[in-house]
Protein backbone atom coordinates (compact mmCIF):
# COMPACT_ATOMS: atom_id res chain seq x y z
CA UNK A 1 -99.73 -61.80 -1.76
CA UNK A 2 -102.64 -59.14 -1.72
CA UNK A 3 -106.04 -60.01 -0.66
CA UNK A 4 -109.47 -59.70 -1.89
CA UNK A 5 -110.87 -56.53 -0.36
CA UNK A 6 -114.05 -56.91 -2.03
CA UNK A 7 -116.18 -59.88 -2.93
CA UNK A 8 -116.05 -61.02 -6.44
CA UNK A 9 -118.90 -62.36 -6.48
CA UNK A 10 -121.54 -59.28 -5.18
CA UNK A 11 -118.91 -56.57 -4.70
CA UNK A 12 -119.65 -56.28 -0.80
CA UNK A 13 -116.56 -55.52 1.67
CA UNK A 14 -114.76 -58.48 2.88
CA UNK A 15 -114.24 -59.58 6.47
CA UNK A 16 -111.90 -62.00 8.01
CA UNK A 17 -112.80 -65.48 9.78
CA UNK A 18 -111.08 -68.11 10.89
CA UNK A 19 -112.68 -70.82 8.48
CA UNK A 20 -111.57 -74.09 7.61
CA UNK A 21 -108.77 -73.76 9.72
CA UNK A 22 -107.16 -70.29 8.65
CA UNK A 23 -107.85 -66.93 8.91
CA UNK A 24 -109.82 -66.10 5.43
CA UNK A 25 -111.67 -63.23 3.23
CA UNK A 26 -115.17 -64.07 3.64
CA UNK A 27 -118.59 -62.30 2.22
CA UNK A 28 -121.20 -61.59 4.74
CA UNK A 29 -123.57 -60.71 2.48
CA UNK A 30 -123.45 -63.86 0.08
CA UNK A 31 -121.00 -66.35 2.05
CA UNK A 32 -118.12 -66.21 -0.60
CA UNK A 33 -114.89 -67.68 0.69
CA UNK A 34 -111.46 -66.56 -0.51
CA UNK A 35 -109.19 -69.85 -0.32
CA UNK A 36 -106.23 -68.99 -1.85
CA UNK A 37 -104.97 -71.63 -4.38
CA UNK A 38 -101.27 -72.43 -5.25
CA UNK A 39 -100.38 -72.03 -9.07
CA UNK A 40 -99.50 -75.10 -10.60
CA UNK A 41 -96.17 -75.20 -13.00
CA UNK A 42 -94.79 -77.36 -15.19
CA UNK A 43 -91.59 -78.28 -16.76
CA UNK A 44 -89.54 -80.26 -18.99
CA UNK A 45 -86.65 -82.60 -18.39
CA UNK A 46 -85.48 -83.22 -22.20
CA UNK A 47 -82.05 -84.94 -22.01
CA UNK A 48 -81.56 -86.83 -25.81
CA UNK A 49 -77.94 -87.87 -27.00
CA UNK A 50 -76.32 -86.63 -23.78
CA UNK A 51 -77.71 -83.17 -24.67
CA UNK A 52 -80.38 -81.03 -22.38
CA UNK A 53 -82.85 -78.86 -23.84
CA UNK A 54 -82.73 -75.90 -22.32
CA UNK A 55 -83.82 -71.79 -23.08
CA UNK A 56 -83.35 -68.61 -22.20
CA UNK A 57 -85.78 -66.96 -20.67
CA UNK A 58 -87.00 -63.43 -22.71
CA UNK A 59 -89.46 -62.49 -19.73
CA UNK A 60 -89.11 -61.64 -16.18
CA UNK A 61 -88.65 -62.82 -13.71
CA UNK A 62 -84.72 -63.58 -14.52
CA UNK A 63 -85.12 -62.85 -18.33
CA UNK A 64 -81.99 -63.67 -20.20
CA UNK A 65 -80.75 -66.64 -17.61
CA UNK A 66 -81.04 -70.44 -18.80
CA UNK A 67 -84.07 -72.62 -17.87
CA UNK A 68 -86.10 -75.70 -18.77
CA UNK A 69 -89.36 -75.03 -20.77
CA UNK A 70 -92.01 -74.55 -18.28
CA UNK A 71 -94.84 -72.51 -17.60
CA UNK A 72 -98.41 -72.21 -15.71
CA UNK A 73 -101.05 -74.74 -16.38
CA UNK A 74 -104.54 -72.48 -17.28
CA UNK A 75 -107.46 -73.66 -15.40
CA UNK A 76 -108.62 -76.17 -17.87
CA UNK A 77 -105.88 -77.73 -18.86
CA UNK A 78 -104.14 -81.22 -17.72
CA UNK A 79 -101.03 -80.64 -16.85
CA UNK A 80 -99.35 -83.09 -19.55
CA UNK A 81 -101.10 -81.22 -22.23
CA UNK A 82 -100.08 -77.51 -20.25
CA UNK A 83 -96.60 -78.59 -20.57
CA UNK A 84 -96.57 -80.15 -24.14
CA UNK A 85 -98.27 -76.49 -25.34
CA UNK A 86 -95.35 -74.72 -23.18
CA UNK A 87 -92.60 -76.38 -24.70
CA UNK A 88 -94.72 -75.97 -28.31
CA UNK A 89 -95.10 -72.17 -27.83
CA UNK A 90 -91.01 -71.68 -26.05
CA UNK A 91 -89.44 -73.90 -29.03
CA UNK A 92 -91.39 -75.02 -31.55
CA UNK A 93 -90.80 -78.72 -31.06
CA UNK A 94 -93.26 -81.16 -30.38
CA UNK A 95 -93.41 -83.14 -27.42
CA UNK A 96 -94.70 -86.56 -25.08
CA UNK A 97 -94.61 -85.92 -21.74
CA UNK A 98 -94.02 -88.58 -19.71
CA UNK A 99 -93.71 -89.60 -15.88
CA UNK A 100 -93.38 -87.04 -12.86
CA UNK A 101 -90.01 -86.78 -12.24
CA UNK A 102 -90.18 -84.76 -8.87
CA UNK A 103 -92.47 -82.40 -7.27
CA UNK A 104 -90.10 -79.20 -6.68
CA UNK A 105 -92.10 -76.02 -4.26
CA UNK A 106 -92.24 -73.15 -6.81
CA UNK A 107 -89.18 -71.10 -7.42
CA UNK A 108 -90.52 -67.63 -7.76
CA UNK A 109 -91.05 -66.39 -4.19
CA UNK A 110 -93.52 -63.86 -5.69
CA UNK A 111 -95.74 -66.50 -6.64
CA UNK A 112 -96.59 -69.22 -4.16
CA UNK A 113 -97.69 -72.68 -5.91
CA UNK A 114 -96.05 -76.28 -6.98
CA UNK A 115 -93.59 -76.98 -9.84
CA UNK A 116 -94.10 -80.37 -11.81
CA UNK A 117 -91.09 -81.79 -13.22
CA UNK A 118 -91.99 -84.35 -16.24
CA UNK A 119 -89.57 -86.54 -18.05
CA UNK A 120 -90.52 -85.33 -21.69
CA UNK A 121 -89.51 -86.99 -25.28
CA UNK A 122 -89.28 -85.28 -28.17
CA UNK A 123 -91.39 -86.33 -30.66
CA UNK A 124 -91.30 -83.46 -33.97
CA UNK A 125 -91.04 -79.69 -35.21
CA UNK A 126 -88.02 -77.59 -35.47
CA UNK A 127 -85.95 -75.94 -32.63
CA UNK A 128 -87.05 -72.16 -32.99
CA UNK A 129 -87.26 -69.73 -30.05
CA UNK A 130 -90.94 -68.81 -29.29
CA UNK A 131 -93.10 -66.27 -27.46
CA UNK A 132 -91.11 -65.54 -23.77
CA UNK A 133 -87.74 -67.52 -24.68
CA UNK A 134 -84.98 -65.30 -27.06
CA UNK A 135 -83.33 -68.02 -27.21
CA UNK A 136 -83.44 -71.96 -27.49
CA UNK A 137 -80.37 -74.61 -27.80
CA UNK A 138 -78.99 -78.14 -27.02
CA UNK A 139 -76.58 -78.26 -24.15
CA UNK A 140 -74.14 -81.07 -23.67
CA UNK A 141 -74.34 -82.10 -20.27
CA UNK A 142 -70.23 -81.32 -19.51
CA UNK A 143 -71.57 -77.52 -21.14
CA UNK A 144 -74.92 -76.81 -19.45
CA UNK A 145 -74.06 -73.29 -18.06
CA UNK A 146 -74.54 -73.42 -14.27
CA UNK A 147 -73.85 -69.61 -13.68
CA UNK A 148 -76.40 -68.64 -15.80
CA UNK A 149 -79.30 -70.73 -14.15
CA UNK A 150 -82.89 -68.87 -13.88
CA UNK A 151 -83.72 -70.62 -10.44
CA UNK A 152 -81.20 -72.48 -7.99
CA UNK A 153 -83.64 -75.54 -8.11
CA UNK A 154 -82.73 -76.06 -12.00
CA UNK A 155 -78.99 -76.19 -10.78
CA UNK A 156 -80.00 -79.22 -8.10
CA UNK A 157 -82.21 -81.17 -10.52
CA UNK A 158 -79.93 -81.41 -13.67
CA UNK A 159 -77.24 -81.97 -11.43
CA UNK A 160 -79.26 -84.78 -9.98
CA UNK A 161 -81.24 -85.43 -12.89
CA UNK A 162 -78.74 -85.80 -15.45
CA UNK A 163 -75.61 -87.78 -13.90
């Protein structure tokens, strides 16, 4: 991951100092410190009838492989409400998202953060592909297409998750 070079905040060159226990960007000319936050991302577990919800993804990184809905919660949002707008925008249904089912490290090495995995409940709407999915569909369990997995973590926690 790049670092700051500058200061956001005044535009002066940034130094290093060891700071809060790691070495960190800071401002000597208005004390800015660059602590570098995980993303947060969140995704759906939505098994109904022995069937998992699952889509494919239309964006990179592994675009056209299989995933859960997920995506990154913005700044203001609660995660619960990130997730039930992700699975809104990928497929068009409506959603309650329920407990925490694990806590996974995220799966994009390119992007260091936390992945929340939520039981989630279907609540309304109509199954139609949205904005970064081409594709969204009900997989029986004996059918969910391991091969074509978008992260080796999805493998282990519908293995897990669903038998």
């Amino acid at each position: 991951m790049e670092r700051y070079r500058f200061c956001p905040l005044c535009s002066h060159a940034l130094e290093e100092r060891h700071l809060f226990g790691a070495d960190r960007a800071w401002c000597p000319a208005c004390g800015f410190i660059h602590f570098r936050d995980p993303k947060l991302a969140v995704g759906a577990l939505i098994v109904e009838d022995g069937r998992v919800l699952l889509v494919r993804r239309g964006v990179v990184p592994r675009r056209g492989y299989w995933a859960m809905p997920s995506g990154f919660v913005e700044y203001d949002e609660h995660p619960r409400e990130a997730l039930a707008r992700e699975i809104r925008e990928e497929t068009g249904l409506e959603a309650e998202v329920g407990r925490v089912v694990e806590v996974y490290p995220m799966a994009d090495p390119n992007k260091k953060g936390v992945f929340l995995l939520f039981e989630t409940r279907i609540t309304g709407g109509e199954l139609t592909p949205g904005d970064d999915v081409s594709e969204a569909r009900w997989f029986p369990l004996e059918d969910i297409p391991w091969e074509e997995m978008a992260f080796p973590q999805l493998k282990e926690v519908l293995n897990h998750e669903t038998h």
